[in-house]
N, C-alpha and C. Protein backbone atom coordinates (compact mmCIF):
# COMPACT_ATOMS: atom_id res chain seq x y z
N UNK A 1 148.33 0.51 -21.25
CA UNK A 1 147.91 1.84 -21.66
C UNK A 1 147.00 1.72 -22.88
N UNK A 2 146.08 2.64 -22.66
CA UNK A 2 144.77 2.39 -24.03
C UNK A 2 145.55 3.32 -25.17
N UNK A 3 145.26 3.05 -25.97
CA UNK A 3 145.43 3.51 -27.33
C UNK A 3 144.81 4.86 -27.85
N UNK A 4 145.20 5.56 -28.80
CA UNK A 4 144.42 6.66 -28.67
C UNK A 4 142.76 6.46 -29.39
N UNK A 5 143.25 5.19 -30.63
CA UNK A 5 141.97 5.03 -31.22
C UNK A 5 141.17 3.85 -30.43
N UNK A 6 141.30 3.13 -29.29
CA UNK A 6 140.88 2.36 -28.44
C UNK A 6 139.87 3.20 -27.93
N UNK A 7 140.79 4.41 -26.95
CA UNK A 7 140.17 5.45 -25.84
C UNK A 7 138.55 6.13 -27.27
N UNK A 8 139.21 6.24 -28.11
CA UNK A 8 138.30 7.15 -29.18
C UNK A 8 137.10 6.71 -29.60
N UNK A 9 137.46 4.87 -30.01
CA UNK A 9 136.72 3.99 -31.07
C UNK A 9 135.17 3.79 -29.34
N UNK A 10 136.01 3.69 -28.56
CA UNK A 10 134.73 3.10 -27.21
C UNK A 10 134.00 4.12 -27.19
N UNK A 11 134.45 5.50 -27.08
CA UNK A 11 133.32 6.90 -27.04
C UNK A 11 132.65 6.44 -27.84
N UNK A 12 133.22 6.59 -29.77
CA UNK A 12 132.11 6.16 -30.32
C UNK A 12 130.93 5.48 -30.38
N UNK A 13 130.98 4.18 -29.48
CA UNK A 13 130.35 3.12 -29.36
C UNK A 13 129.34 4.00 -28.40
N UNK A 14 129.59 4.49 -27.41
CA UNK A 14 128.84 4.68 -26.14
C UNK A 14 127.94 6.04 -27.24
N UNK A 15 128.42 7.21 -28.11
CA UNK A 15 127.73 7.95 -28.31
C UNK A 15 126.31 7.08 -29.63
N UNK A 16 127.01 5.84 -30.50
CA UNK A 16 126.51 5.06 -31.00
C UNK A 16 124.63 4.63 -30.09
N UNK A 17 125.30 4.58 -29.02
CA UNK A 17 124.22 3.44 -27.92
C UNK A 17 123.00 4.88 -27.55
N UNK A 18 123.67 5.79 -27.29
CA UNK A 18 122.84 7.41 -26.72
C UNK A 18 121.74 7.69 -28.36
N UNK A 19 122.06 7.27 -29.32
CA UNK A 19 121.96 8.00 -30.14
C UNK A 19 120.79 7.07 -30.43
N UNK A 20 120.84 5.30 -30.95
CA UNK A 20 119.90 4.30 -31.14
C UNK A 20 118.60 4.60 -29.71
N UNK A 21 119.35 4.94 -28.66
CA UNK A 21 117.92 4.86 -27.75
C UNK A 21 117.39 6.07 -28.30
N UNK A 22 117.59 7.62 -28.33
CA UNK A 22 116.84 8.14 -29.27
C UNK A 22 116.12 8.25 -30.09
N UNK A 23 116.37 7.18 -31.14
CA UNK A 23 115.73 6.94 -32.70
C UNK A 23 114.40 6.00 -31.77
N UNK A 24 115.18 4.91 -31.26
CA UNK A 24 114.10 4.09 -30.59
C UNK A 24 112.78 4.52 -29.94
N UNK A 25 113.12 6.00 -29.27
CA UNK A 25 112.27 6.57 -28.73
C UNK A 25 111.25 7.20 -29.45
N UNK A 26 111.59 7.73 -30.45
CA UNK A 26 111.24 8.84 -31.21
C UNK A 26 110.00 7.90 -32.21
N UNK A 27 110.41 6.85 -32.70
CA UNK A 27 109.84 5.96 -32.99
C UNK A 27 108.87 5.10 -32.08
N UNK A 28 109.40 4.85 -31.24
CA UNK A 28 107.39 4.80 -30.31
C UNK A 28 106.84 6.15 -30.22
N UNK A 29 107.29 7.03 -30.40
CA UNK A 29 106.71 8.30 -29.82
C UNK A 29 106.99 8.73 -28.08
N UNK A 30 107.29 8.22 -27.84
CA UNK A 30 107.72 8.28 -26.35
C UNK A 30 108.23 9.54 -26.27
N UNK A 31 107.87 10.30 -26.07
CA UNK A 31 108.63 11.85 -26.26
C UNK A 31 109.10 12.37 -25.46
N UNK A 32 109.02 11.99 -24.08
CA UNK A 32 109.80 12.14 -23.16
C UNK A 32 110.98 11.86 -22.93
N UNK A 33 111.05 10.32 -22.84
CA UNK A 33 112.16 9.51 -23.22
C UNK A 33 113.17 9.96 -24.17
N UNK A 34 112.22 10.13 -25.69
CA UNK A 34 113.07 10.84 -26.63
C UNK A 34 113.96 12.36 -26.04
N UNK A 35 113.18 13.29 -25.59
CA UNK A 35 113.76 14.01 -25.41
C UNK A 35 115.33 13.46 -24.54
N UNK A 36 114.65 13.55 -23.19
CA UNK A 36 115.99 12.59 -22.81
C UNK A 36 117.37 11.67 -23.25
N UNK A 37 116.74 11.24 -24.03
CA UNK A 37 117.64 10.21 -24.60
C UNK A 37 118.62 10.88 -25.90
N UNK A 38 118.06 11.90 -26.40
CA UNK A 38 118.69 13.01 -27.50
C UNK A 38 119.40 13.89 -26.76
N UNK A 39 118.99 14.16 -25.68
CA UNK A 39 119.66 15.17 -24.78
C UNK A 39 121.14 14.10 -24.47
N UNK A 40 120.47 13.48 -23.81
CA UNK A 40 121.96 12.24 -23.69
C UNK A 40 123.02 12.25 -24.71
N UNK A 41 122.68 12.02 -25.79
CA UNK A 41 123.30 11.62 -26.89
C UNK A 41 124.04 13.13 -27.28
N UNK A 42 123.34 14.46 -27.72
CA UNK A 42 123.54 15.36 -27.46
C UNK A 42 124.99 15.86 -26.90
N UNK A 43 124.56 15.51 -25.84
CA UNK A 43 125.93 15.96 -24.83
C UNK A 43 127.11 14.64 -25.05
N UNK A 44 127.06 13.59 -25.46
CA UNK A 44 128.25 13.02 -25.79
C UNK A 44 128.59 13.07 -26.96
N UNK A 45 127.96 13.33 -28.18
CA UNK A 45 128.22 13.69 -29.47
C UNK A 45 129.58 15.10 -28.90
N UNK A 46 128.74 15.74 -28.74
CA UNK A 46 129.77 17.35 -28.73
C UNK A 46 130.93 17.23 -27.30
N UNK A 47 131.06 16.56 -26.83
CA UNK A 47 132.12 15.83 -25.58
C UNK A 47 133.30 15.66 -26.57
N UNK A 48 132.41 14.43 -27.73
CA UNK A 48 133.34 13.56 -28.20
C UNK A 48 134.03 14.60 -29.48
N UNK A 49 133.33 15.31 -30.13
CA UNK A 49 133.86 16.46 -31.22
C UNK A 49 134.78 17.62 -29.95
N UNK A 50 134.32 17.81 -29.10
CA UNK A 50 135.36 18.82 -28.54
C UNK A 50 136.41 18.04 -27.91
N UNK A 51 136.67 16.99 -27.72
CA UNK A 51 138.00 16.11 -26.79
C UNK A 51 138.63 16.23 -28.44
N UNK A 52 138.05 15.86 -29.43
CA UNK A 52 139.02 15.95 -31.07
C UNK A 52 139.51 17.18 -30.99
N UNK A 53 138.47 18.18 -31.31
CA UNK A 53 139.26 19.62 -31.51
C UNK A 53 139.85 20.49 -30.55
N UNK A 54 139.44 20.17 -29.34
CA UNK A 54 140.09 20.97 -28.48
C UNK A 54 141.88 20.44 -28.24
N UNK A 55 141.83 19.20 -28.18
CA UNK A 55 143.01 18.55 -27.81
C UNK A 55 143.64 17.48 -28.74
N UNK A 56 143.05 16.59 -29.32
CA UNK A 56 143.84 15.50 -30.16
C UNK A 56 144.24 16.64 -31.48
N UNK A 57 143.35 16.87 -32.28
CA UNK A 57 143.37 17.76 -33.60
C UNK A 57 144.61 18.95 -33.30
N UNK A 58 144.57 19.39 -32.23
CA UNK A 58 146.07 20.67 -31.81
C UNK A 58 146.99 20.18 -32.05
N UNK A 59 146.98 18.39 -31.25
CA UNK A 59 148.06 18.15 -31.15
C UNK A 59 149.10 17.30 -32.20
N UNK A 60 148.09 16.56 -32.95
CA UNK A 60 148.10 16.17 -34.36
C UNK A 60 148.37 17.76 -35.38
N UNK A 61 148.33 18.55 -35.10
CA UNK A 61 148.56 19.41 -36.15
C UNK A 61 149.59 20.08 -36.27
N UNK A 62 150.30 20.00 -34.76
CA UNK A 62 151.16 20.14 -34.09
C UNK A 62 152.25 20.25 -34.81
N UNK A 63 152.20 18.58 -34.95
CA UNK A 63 152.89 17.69 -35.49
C UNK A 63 153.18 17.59 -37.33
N UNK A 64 152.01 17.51 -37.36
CA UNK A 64 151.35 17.24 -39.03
C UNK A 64 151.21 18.08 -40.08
N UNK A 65 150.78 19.43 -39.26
CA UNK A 65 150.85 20.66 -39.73
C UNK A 65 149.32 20.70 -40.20
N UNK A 66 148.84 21.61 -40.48
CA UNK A 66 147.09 21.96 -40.09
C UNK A 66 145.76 21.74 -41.41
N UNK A 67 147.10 21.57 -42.44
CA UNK A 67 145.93 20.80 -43.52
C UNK A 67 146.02 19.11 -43.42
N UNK A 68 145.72 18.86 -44.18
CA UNK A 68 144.67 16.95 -44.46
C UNK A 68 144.11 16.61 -43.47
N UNK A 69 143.77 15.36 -42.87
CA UNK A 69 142.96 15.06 -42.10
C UNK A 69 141.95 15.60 -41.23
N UNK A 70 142.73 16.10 -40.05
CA UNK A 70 141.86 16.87 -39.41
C UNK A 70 141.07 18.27 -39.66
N UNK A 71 141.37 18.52 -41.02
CA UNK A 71 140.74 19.48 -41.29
C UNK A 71 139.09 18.98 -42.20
N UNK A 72 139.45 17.99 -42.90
CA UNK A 72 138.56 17.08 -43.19
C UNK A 72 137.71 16.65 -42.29
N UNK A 73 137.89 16.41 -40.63
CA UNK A 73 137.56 15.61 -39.76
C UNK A 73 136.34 16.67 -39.28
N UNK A 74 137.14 18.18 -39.30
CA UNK A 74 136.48 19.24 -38.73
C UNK A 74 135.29 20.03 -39.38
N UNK A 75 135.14 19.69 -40.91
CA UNK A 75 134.17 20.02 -41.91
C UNK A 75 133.10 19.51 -41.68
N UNK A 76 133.52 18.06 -41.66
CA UNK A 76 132.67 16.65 -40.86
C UNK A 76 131.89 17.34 -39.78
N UNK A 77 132.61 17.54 -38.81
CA UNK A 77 132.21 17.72 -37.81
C UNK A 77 131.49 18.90 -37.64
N UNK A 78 131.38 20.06 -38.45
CA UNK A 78 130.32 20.82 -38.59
C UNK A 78 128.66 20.37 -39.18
N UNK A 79 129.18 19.44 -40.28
CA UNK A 79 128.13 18.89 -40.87
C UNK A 79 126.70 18.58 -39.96
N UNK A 80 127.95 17.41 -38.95
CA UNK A 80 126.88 17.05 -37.93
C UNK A 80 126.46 17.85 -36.25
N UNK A 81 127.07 18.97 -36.69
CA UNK A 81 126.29 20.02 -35.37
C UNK A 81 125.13 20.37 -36.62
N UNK A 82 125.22 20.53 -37.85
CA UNK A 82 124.12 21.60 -38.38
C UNK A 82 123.14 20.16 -38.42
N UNK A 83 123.01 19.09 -38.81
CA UNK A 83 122.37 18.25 -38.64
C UNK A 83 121.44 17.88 -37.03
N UNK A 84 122.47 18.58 -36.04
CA UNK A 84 122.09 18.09 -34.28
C UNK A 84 121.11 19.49 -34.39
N UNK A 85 121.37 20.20 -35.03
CA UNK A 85 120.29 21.42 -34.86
C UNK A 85 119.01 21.18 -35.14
N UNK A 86 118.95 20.82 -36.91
CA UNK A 86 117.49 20.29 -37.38
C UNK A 86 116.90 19.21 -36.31
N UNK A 87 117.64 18.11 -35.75
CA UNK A 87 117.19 17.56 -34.88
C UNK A 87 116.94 17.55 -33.49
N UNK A 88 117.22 18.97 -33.06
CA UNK A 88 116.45 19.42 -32.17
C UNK A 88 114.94 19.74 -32.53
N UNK A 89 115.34 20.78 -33.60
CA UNK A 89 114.01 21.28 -33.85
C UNK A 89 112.92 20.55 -34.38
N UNK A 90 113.24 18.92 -34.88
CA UNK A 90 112.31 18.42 -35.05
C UNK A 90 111.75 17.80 -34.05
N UNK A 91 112.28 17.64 -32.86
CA UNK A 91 112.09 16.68 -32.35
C UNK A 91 110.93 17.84 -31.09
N UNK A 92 111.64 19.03 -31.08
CA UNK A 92 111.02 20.05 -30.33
C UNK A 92 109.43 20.14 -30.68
N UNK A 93 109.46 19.93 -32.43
CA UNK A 93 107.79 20.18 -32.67
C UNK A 93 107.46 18.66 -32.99
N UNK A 94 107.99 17.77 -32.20
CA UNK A 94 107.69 16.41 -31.93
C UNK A 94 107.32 16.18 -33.88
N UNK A 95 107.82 16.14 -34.49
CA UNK A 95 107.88 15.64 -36.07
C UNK A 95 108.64 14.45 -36.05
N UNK A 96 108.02 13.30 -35.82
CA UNK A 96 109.06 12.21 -35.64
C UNK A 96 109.33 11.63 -36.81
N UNK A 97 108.49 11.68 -38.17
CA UNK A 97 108.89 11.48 -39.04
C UNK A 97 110.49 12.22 -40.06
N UNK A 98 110.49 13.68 -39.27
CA UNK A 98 111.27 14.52 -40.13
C UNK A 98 112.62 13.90 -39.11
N UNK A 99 112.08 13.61 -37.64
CA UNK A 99 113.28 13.35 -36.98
C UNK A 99 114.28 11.92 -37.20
N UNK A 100 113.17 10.94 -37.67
CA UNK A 100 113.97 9.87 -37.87
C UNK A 100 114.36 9.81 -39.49
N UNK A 101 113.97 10.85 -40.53
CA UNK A 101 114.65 10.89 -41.98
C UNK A 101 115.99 11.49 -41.53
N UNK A 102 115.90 12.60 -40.73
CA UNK A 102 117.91 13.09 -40.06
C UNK A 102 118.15 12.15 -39.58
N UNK A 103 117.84 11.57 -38.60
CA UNK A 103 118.14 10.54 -37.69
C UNK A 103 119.43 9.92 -38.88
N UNK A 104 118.60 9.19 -40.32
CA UNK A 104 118.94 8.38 -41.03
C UNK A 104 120.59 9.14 -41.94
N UNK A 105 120.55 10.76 -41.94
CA UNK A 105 121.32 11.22 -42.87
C UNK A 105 122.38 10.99 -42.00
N UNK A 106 122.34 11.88 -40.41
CA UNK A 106 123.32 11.29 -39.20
C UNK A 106 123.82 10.63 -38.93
N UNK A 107 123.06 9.05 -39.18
CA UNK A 107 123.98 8.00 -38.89
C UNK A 107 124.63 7.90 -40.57
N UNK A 108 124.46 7.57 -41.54
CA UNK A 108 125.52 7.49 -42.75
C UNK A 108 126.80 8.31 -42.27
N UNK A 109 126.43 9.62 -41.99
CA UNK A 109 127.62 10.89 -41.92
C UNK A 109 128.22 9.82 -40.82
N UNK A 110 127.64 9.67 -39.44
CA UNK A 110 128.50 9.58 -38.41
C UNK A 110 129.38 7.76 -39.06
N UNK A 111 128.67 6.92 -39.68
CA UNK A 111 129.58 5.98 -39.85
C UNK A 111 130.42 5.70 -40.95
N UNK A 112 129.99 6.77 -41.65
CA UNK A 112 131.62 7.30 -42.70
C UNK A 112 132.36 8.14 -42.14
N UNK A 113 132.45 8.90 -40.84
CA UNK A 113 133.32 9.88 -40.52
C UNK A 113 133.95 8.83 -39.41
N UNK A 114 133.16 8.17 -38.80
CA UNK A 114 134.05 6.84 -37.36
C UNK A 114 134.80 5.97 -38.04
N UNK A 115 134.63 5.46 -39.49
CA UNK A 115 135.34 4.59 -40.25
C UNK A 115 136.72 5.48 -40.60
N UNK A 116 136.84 6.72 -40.77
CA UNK A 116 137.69 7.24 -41.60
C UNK A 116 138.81 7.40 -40.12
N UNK A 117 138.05 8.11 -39.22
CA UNK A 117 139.00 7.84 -38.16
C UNK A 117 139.21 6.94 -37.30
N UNK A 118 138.46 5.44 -37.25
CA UNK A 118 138.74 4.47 -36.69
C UNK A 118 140.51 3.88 -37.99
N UNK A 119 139.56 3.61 -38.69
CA UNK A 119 140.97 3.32 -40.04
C UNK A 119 142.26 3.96 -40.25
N UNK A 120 142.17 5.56 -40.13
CA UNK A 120 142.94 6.36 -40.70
C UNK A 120 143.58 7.31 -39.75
N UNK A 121 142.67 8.25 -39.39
CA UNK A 121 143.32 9.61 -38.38
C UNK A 121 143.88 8.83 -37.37
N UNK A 122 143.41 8.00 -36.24
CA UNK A 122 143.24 7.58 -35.13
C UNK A 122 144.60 6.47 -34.92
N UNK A 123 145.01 5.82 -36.18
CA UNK A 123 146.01 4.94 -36.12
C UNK A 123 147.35 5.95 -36.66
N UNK A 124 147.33 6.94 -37.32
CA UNK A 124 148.30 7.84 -37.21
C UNK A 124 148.39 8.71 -36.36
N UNK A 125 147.53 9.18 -35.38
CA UNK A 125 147.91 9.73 -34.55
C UNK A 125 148.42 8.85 -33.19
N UNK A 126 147.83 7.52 -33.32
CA UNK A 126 149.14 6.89 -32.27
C UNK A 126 150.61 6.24 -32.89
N UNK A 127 150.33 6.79 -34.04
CA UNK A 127 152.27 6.77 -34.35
C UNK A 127 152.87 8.32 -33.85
N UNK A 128 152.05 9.25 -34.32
CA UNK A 128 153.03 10.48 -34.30
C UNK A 128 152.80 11.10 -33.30
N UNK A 129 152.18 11.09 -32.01
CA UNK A 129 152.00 11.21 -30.70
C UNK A 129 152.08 10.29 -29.64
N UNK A 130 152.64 9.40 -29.89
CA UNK A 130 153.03 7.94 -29.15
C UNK A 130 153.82 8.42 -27.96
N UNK A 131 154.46 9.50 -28.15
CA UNK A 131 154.97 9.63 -26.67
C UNK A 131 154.58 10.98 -25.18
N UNK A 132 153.45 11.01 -26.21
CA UNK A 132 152.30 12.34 -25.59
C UNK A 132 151.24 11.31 -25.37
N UNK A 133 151.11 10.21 -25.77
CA UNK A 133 149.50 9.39 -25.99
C UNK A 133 148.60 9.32 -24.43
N UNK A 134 149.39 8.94 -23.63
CA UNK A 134 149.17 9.06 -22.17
C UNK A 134 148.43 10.30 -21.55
N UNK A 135 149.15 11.61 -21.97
CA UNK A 135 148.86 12.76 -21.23
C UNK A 135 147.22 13.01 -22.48
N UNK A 136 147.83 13.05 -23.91
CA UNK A 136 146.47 13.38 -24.97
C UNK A 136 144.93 12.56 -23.86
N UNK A 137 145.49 11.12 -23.82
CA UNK A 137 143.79 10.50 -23.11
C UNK A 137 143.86 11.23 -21.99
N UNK A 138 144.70 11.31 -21.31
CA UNK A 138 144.25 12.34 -20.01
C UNK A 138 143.51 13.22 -20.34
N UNK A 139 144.05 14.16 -20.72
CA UNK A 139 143.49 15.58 -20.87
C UNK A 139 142.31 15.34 -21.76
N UNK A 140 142.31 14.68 -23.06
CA UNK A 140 140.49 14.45 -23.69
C UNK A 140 139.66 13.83 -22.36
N UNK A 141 139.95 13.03 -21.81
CA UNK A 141 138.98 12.92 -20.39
C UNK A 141 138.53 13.92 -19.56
N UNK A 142 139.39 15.04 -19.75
CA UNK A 142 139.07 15.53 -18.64
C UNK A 142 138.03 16.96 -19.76
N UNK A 143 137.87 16.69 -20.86
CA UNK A 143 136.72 17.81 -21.76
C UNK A 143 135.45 17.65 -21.31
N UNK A 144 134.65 18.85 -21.31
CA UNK A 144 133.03 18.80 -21.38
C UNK A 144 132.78 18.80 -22.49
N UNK A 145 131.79 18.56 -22.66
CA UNK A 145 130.62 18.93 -23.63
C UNK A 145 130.28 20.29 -23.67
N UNK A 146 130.17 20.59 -25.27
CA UNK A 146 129.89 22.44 -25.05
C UNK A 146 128.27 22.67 -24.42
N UNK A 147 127.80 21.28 -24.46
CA UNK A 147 126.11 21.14 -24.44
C UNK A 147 126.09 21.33 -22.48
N UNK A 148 126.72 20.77 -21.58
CA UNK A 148 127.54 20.32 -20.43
C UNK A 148 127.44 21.66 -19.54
N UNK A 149 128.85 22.57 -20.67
CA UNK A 149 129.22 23.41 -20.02
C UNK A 149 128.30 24.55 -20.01
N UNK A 150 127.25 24.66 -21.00
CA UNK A 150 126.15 25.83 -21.12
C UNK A 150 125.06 25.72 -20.09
């Protein structure tokens, strides 16, 4: 059985991989591609923030009760929708310079917020849901993307 920060830490990686072909793109100018490839990324960024809040974060709070962590996690996680916004819109008026300076604020945010819950949230929530851990990866598998479902 995968772990909850196993099942969590691999999304990361995969939204990690959506996100570099982006920058990559954006940076030849390839703007097609870019688009694409942001759109990609896009929709697994907000997959991976709604499988947290819709279902792990409930159920951790459940438990934990609804301040520290995940409320921290969820501030975070606004940060970088208002950040996915500017980077639409830069990328919409093809500004690839303005797109790859966010590009740059995005990834800091996103690899201080994957560290905090690769390290921290992610290894306490497979202590204090260890016997839900099974059904939690179920059910985060089975989330859309709010990007998905629109």
């Amino acid at each position: 059985m995968s772990s909850i920060g196993q099942f969590l830490g691999e999304d990361h990686l995969r939204c990690d991989d959506y996100f570099l072909a982006a920058e990559r793109a954006v940076d030849a100018q390839d703007w097609d591609a870019a688009v694409h490839a942001f759109r990609d990324f896009r929709q697994a960024i907000e997959r991976h923030l709604a499988m947290e809040e819709q279902v792990l974060f409930v159920a951790f709070e459940a438990v934990a009760g609804a301040a520290g962590p995940s409320q921290v996690m969820r501030r975070e996680h606004e940060q970088m929708r208002a950040l996915l916004a500017e980077l639409t819109r830069a990328l919409e008026g093809r500004a690839g310079s303005e797109f790859l300076g966010l590009s740059e604020t995005l990834l800091v945010l996103m690899q201080q917020h994957n560290m905090k819950e690769e390290q921290m949230l992610y290894p306490m929530c497979d202590r204090l849901l260890a016997s839900g851990r099974e059904d939690l990866i179920t059910r985060m598998g089975r989330v859309q993307s709010t990007t998905e479902a629109a």
